[in-house]
Protein backbone atom coordinates (compact mmCIF):
# COMPACT_ATOMS: atom_id res chain seq x y z
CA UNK A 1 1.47 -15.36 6.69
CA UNK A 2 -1.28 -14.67 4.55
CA UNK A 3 -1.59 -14.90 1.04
CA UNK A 4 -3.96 -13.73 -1.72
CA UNK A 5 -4.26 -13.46 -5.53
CA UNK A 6 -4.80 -10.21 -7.06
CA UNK A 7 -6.13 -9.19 -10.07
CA UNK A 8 -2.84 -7.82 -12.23
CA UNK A 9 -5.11 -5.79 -14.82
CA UNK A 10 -6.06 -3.25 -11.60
CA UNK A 11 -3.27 -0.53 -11.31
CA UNK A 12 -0.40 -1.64 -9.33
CA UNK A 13 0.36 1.96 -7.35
CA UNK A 14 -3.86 1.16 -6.46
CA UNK A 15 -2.95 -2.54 -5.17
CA UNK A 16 -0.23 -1.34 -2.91
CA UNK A 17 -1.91 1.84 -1.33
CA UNK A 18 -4.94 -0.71 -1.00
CA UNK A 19 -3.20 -3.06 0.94
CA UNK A 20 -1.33 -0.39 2.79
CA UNK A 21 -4.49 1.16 3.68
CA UNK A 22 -6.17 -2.25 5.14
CA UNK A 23 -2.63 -2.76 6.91
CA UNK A 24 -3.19 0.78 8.81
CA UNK A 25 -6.73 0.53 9.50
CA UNK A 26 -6.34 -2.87 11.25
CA UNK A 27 -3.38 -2.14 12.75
CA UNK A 28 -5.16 1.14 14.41
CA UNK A 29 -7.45 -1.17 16.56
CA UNK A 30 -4.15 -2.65 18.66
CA UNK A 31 -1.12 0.42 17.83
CA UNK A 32 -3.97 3.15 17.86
CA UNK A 33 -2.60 6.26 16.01
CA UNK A 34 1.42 5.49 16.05
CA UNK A 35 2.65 6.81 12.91
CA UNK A 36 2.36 4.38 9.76
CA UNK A 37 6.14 4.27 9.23
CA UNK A 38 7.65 2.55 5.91
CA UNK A 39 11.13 0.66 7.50
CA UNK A 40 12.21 -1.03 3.77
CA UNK A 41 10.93 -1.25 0.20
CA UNK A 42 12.90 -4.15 -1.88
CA UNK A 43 12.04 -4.16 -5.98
CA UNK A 44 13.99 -6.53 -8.12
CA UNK A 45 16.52 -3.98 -8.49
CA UNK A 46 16.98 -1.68 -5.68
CA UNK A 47 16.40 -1.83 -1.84
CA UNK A 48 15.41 1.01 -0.46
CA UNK A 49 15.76 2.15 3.01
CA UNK A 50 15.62 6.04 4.90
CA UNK A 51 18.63 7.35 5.57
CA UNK A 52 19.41 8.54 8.77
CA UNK A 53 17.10 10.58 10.83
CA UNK A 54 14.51 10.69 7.99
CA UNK A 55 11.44 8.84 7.17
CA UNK A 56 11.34 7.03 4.24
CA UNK A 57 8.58 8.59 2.01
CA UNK A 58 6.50 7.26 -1.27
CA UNK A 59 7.42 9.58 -3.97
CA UNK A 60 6.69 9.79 -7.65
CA UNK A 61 10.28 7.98 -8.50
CA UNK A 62 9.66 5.05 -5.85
CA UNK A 63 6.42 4.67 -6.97
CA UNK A 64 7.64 4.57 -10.53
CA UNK A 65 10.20 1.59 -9.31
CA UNK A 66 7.51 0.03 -7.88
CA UNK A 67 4.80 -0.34 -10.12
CA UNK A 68 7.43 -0.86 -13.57
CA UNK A 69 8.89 -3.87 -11.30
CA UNK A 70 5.11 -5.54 -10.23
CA UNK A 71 4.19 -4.68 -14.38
CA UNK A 72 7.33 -6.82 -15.14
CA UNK A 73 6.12 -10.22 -12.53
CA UNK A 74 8.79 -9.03 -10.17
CA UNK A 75 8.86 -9.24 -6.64
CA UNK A 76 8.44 -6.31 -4.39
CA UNK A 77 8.63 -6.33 -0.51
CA UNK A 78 7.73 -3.50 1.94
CA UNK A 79 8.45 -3.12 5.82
CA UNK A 80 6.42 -0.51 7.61
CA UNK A 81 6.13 -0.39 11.20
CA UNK A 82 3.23 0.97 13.01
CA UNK A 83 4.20 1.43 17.04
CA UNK A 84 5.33 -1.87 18.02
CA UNK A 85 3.49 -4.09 15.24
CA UNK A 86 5.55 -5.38 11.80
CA UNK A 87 4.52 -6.17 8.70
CA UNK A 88 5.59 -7.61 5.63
CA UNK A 89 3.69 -7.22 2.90
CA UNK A 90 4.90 -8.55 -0.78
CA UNK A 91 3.71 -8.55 -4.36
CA UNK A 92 5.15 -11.46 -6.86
CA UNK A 93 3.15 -11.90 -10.05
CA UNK A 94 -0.24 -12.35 -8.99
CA UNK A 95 -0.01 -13.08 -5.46
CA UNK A 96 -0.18 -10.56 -2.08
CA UNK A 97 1.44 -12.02 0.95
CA UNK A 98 0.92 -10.01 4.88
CA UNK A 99 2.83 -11.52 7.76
CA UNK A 100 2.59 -9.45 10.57
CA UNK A 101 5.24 -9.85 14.16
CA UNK A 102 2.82 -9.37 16.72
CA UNK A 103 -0.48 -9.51 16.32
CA UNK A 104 -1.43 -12.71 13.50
CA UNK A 105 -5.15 -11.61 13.63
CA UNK A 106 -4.50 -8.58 11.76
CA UNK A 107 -3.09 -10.78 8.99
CA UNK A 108 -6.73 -12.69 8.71
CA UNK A 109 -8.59 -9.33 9.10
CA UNK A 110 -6.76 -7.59 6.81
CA UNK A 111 -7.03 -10.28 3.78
CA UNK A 112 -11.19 -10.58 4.85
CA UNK A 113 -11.16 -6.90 4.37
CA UNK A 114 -9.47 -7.20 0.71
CA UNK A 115 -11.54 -10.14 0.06
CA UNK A 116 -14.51 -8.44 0.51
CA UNK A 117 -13.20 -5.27 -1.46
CA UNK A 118 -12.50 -7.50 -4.45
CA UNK A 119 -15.90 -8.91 -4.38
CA UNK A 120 -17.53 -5.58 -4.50
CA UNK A 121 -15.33 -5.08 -7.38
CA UNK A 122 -13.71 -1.49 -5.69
CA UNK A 123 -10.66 -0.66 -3.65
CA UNK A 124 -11.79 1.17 -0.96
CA UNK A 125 -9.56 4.15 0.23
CA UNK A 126 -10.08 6.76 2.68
CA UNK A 127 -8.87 10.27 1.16
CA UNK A 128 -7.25 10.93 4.70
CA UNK A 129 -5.00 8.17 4.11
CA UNK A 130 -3.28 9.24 1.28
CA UNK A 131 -2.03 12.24 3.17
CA UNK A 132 -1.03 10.09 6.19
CA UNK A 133 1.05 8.45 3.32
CA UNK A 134 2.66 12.28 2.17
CA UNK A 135 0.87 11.51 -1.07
CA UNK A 136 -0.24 15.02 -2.03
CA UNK A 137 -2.03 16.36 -4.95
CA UNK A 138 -0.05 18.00 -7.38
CA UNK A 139 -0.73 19.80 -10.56
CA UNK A 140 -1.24 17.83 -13.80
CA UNK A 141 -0.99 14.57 -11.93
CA UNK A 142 -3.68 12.15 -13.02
CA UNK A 143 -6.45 11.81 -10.05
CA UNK A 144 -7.79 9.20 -9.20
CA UNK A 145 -11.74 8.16 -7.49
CA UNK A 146 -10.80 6.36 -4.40
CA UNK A 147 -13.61 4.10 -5.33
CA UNK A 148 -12.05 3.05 -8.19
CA UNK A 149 -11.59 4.38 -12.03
CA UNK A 150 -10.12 7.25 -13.30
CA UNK A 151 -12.08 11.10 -12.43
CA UNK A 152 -11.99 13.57 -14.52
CA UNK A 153 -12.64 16.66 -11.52
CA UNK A 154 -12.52 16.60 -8.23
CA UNK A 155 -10.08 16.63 -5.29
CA UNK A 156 -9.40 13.35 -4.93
CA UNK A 157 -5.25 13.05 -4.02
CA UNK A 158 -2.85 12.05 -6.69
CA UNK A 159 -1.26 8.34 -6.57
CA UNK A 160 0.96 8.73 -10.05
């Protein structure tokens, strides 16, 4: 297992698609293009699994549990499979943790890879990802610049 602090001021939906994204793009170089599947979210309050025969999918209202449980210092935990690889990646307070099954040099790759992001002071996200995710843009959503910071126009996919 890996750990890493974060910086709580950046927007917590942002931290989670961040390390989701640096989970995927790692995890591409062993599982190549096997879907990105989310197994289990946990928040203080609610565990959250699919139900039969679906996927389970990151909508507004998860995200909402989500980011009002990491605001409030409370731990949230995340299974997502990605062909035969596992990880575990959970928020508490300050702190990001990765474990991963198979393959333990993802975990090191992935936290160099949000190491570096943080020094350059900008989450880096690849547009394409958000749609892997079945995060769509919607109207009157706020947008986000997958550089980081808020964009007033543009196509950039909703998170919120």
């Amino acid at each position: 297992m890996q750990i890493l602090a974060l910086d709580t001021s950046r927007d917590a939906r942002r931290n989670v698609l961040w390390c989701f994204f640096w989970a995927n793009r790692k995890a591409i170089r062993t599982e190549g293009c096997a879907p990105f599947t989310l197994e289990k979210v946990t928040t203080g309050a609610q565990t959250f699994t699919p139900e039969p025969g679906k996927i389970l999918a990151l909508t507004p209202s998860l995200l909402d549990a989500i980011e009002a449980d990491m605001g409030m210092g409370k731990p949230v935990a995340f299974t997502i499979t990605m062909g035969g690889e596992t990880f575990e990646i959970a928020f508490h307070k300050d702190l990001l943790s990765v474990s991963t099954q198979r393959t333990k040099a993802i975990e090191e790759e992935i936290m160099e890879c949000l190491k570096d992001d943080l020094k350059r002071g900008k989450q880096r996200i690849c547009a394409s990802f958000f749609q892997r995710l079945g995060i769509k843009e919607q109207e009157g959503e706020k947008k986000y610049d997958l550089a980081g910071g808020d964009r007033e126009q543009g196509s950039d996919l909703a998170i919120s």
